[in-house]
Protein backbone atom coordinates (compact mmCIF):
# COMPACT_ATOMS: atom_id res chain seq x y z
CA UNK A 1 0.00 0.00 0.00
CA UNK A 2 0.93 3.63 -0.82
CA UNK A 3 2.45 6.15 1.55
CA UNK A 4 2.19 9.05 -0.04
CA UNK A 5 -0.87 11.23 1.24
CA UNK A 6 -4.64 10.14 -0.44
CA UNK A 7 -7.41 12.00 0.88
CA UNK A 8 -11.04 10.70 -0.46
CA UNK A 9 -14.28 11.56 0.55
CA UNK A 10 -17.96 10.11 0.42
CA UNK A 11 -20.42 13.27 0.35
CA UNK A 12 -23.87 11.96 0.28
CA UNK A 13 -27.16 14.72 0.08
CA UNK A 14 -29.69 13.47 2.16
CA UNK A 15 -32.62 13.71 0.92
CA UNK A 16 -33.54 10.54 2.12
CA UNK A 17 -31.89 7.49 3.40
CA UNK A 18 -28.77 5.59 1.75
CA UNK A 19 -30.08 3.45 -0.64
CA UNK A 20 -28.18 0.21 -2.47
CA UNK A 21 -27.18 2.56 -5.16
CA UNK A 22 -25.72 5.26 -2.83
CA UNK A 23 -23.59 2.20 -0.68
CA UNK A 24 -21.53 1.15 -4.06
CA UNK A 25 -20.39 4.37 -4.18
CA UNK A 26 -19.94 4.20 -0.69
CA UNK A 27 -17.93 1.36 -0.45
CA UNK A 28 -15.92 2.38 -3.50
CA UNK A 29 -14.72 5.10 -1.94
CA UNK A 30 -13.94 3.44 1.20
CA UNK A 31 -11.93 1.04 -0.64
CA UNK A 32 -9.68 2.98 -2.81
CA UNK A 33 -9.35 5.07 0.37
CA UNK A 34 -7.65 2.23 2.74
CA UNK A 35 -5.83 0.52 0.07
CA UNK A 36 -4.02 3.82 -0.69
CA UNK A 37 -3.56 4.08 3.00
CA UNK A 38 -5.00 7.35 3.22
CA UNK A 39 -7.50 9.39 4.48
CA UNK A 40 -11.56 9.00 4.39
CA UNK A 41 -13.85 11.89 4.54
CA UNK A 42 -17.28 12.44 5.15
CA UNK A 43 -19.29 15.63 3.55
CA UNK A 44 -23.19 15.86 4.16
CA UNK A 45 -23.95 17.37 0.57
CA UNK A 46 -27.08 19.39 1.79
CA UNK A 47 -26.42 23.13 0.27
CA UNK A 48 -30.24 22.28 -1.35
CA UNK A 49 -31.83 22.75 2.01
CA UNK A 50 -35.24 22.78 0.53
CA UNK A 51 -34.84 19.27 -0.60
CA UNK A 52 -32.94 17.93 2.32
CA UNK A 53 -35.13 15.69 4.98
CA UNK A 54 -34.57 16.20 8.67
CA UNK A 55 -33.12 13.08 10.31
CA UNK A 56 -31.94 12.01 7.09
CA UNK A 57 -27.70 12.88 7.09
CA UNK A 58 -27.70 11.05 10.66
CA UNK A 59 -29.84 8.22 9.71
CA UNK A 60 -26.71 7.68 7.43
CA UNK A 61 -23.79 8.55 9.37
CA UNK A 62 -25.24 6.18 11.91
CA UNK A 63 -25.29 3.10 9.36
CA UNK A 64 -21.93 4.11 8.04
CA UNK A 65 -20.71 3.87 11.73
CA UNK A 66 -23.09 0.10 11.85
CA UNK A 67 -21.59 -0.96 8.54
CA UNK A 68 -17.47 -0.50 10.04
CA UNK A 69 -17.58 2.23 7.55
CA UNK A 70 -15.28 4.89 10.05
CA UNK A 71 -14.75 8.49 8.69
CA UNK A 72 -11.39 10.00 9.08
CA UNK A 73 -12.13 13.95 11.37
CA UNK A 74 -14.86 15.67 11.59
CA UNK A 75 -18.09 15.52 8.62
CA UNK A 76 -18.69 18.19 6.73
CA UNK A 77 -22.18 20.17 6.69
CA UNK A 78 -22.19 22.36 3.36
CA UNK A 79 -25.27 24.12 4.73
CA UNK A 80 -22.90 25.69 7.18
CA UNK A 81 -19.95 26.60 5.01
CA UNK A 82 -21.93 29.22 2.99
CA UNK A 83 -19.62 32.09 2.93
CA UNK A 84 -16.50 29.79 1.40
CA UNK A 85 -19.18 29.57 -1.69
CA UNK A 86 -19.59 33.04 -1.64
CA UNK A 87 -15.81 34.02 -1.11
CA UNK A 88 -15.21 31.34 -4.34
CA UNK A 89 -18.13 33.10 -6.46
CA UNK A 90 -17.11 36.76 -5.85
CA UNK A 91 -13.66 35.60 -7.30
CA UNK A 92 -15.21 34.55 -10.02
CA UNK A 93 -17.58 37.40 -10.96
CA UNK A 94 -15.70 38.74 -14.09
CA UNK A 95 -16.45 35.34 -15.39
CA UNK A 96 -20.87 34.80 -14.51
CA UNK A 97 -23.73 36.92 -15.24
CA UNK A 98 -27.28 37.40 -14.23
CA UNK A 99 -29.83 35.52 -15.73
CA UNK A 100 -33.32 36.01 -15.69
CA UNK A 101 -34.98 33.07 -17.78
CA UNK A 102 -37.59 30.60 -15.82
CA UNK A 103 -37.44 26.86 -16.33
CA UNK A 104 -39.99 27.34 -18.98
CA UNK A 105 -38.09 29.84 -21.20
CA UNK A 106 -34.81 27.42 -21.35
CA UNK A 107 -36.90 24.58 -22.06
CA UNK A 108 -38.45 26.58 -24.79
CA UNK A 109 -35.80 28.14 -26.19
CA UNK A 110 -32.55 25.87 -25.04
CA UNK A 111 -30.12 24.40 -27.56
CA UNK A 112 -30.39 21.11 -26.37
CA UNK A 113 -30.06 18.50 -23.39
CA UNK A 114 -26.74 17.85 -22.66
CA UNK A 115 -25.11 14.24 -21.23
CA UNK A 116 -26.48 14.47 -17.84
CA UNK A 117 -30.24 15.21 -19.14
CA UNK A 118 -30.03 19.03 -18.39
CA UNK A 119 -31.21 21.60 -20.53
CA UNK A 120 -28.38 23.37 -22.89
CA UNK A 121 -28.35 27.15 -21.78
CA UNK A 122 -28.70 29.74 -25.03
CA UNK A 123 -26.66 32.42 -23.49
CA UNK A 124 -29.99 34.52 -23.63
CA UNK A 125 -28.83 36.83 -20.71
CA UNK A 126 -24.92 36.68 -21.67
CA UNK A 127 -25.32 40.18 -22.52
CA UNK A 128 -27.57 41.87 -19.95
CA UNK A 129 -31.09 41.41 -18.57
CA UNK A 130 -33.89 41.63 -21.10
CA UNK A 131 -36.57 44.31 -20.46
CA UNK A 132 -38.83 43.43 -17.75
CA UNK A 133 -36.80 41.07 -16.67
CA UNK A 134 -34.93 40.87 -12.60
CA UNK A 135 -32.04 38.70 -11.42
CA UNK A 136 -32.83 34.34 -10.80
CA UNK A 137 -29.79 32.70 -11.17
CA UNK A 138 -25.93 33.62 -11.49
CA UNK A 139 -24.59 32.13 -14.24
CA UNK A 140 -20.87 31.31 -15.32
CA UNK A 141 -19.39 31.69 -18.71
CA UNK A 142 -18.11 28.95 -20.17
CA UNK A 143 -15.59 29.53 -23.30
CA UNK A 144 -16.94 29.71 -27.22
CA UNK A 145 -16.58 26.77 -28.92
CA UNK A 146 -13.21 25.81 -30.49
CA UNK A 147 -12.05 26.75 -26.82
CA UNK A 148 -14.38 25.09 -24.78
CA UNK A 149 -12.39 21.62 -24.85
CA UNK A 150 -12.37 19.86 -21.37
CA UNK A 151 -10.55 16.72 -21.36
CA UNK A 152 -9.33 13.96 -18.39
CA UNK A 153 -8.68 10.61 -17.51
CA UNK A 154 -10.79 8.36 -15.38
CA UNK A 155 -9.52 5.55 -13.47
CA UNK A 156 -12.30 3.66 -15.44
CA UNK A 157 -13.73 5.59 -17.87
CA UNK A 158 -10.71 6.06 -19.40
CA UNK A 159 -10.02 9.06 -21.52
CA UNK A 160 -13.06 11.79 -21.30
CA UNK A 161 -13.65 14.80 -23.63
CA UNK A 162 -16.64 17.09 -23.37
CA UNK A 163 -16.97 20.54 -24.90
CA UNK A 164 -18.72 23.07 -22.53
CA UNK A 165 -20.23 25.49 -25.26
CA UNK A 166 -22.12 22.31 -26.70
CA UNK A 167 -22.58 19.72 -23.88
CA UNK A 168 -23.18 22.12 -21.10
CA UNK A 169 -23.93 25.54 -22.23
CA UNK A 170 -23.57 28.29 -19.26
CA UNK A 171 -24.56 26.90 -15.82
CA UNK A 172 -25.70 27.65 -13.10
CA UNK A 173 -23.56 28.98 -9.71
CA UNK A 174 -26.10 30.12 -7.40
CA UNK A 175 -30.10 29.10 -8.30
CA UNK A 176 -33.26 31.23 -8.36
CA UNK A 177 -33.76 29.81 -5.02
CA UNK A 178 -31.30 31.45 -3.29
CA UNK A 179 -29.12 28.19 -2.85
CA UNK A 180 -25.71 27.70 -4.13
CA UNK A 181 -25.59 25.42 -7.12
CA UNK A 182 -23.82 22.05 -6.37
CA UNK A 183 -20.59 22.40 -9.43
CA UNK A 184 -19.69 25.54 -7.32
CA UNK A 185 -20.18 24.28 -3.94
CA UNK A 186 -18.99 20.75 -4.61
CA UNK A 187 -15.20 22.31 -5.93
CA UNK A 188 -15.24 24.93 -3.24
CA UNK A 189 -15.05 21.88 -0.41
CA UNK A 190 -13.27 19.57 -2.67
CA UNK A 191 -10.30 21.88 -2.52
CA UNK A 192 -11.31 23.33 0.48
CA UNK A 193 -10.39 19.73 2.43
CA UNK A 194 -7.49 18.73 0.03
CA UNK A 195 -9.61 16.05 -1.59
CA UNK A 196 -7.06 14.03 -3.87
CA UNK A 197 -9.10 11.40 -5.40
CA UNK A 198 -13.02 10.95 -6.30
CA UNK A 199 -14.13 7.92 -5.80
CA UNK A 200 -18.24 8.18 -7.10
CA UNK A 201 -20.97 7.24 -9.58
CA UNK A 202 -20.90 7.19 -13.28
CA UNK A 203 -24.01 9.52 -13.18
CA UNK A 204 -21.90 12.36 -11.84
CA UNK A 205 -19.31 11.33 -15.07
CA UNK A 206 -20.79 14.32 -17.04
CA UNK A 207 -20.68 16.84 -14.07
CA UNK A 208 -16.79 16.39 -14.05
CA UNK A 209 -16.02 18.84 -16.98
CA UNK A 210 -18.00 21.50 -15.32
CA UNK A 211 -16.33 21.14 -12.04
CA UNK A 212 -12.79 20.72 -13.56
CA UNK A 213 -13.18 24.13 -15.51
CA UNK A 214 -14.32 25.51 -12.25
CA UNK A 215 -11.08 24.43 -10.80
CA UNK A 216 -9.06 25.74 -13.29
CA UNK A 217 -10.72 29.92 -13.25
CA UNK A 218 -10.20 29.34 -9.06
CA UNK A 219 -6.59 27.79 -9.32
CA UNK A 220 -7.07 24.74 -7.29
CA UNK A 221 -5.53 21.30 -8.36
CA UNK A 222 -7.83 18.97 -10.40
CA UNK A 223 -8.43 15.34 -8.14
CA UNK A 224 -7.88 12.00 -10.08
CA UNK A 225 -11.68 10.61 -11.00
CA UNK A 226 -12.82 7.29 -10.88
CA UNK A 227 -16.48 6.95 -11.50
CA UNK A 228 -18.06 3.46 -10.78
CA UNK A 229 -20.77 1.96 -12.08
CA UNK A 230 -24.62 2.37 -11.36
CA UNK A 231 -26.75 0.01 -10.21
CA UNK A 232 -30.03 -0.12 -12.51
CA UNK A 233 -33.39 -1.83 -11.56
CA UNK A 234 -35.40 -3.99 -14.14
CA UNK A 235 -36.41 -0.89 -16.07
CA UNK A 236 -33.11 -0.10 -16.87
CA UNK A 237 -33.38 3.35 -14.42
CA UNK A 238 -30.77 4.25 -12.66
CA UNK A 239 -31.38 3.08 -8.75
CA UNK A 240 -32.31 6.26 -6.72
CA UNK A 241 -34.77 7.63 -4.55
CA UNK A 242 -36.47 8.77 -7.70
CA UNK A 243 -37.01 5.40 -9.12
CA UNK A 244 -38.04 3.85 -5.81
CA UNK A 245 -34.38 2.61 -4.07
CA UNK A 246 -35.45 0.72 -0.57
CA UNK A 247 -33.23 1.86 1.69
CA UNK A 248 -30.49 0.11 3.20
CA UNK A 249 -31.07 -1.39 6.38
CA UNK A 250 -28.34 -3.12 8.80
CA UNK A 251 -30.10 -4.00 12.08
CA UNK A 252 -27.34 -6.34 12.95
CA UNK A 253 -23.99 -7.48 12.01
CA UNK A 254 -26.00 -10.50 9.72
CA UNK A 255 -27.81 -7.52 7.90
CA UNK A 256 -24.92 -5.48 7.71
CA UNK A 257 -22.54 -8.43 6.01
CA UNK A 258 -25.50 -8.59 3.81
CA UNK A 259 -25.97 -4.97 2.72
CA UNK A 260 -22.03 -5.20 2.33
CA UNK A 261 -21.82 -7.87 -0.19
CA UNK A 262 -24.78 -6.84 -1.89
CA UNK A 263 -23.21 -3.74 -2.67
CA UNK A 264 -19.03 -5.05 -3.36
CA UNK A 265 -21.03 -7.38 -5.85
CA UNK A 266 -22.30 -4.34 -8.01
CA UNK A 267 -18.45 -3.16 -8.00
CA UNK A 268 -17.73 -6.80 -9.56
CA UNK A 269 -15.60 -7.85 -6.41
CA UNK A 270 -16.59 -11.88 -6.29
CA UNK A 271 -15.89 -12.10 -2.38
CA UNK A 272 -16.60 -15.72 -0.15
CA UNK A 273 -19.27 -15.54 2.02
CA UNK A 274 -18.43 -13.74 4.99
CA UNK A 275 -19.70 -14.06 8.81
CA UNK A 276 -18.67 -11.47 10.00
CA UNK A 277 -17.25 -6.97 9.64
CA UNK A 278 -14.23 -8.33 10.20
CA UNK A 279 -14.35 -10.81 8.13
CA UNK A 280 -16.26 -9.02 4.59
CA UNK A 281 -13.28 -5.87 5.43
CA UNK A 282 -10.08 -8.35 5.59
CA UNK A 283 -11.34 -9.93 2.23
CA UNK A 284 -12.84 -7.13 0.33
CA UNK A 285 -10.07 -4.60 0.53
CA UNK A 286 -6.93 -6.67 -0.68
CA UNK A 287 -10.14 -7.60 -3.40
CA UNK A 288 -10.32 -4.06 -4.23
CA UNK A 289 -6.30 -3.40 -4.75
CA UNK A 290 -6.89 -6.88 -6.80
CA UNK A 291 -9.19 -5.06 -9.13
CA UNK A 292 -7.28 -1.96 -9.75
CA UNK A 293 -3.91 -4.19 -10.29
CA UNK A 294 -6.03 -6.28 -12.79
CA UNK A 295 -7.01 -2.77 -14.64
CA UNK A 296 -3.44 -1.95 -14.63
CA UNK A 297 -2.64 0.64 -11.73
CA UNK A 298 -0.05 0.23 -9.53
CA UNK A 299 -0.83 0.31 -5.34
């Protein structure tokens, strides 16, 4: 195992409880966290405060803790780290604009849907505020195209190029709700807690361009991605709360084994039954390092 200084994170939004989608990524994390001997974080993703459900973040920082999932210092609230988001947007200000379009006017009038199923911004309000019209959103400014080139490598993805102009359009930093969009807020704490590597969900692949231009107009350093898997339900949908996720209970150590190999099986780690934590940790780990060895890395 690695010496040299890893710091991961798992930064869940809870807006309801961790569901067997949520726990691969979990896990993932986890994983590529001890076998690079390094550091674990937990950040409680709830800068949406309208959507977030009371009881919900402890509800899953207690079964992390019943799971032998342990967290490295103290977890993270981003509902209480507001003015770092606003410090990181003022520096960006020659770079965003106001924008006063509704929902309905993108959808009506947007250039598309990019990767992630978002509506393409137009640029309406690049240059000022129509008549009639007051401040929603603050938007950023991404580069025309033929400079809008955003390119990395993920650990499993391999080798990623989106173009902002066409697959993104100008997004969103701070919403018409008042709350600070995630791209912004998710950098901000990234770099804000010396977050090395990204262990998470292929859903969040697409988000990655956004967040790594980000980085680049605030001068932070750009984290090595890996983006696993998602688990998908009969339909084909992606397993969230949206699509109907049951949540993921551990009552006792039996459940808990259980949840846990449910959940290294959807990362493709083919572990012997195990009867106990200790047990499921001491074999899925070196299983992990296994699996990154196999796709060529080096521990």
């Amino acid at each position: 195992m690695q010496s040299t200084r890893y710091i991961g994170r798992f930064a869940p939004s809870p807006t309801g409880p961790l569901h067997a989608g949520s726990l691969v990524a979990a896990l993932a994390s986890y994983l590529d966290a001890r076998v690079h001997g390094g550091a674990w974080l937990v950040r409680i993703e709830d800068v949406d405060e309208g959507r977030s459900v009371p009881g919900a973040a402890d509800g899953m920082l207690d079964l992390l803790r019943r799971l032998g999932m342990h967290w490295d210092g103290d977890v993270v609230w981003q509902s209480r780290r507001g003015a770092l988001y606003q410090a990181a947007f003022d520096s960006l200000w020659e770079h965003a604009y106001p924008c006063g379009c509704n929902r309905r006017e993108i959808a009506d009038s947007r250039l598309g849907t990019a990767p992630d199923g978002s509506a393409i911004y137009p640029g309406t309000c690049r240059l000022g505020l129509g008549a009639g019209k007051t401040t929603r959103s603050l938007r950023l400014r991404v580069p025309e195209p033929g400079d809008d080139t955003v390119s990395f490598v993920d650990r499993f993805a391999g080798r990623v190029e989106h173009h902002l102009a066409l697959d993104a359009g100008d997004f969103v930093l701070k919403r018409a709700d008042g709350f600070w969009a995630y791209q912004l807020a998710v950098v901000v704490d990234d770099a804000e807690q010396g977050v090395t590597d990204i262990v998470r969900g292929a859903d969040l692949l697409d988000s990655t361009p956004r967040q790594i231009y980000l980085q680049r107009l605030l001068g932070v350093p750009t984290p090595r991605y890996l983006h696993v898997p998602v688990l998908r339900n009969e339909q084909g949908e992606k397993l969230s709360k949206q699509t109907g996720a049951a949540a993921v209970t551990a009552h006792d150590e039996a459940g808990a084994v259980a949840a846990l190999m449910d959940a290294a099986r959807g990362l493709g780690l083919a572990l012997a039954p195990a009867g106990s934590l200790d047990g499921f940790w001491r074999d899925a780990i070196p299983a992990w390092a296994a699996l990154l060895s196999a796709r060529g890395e080096t521990i």
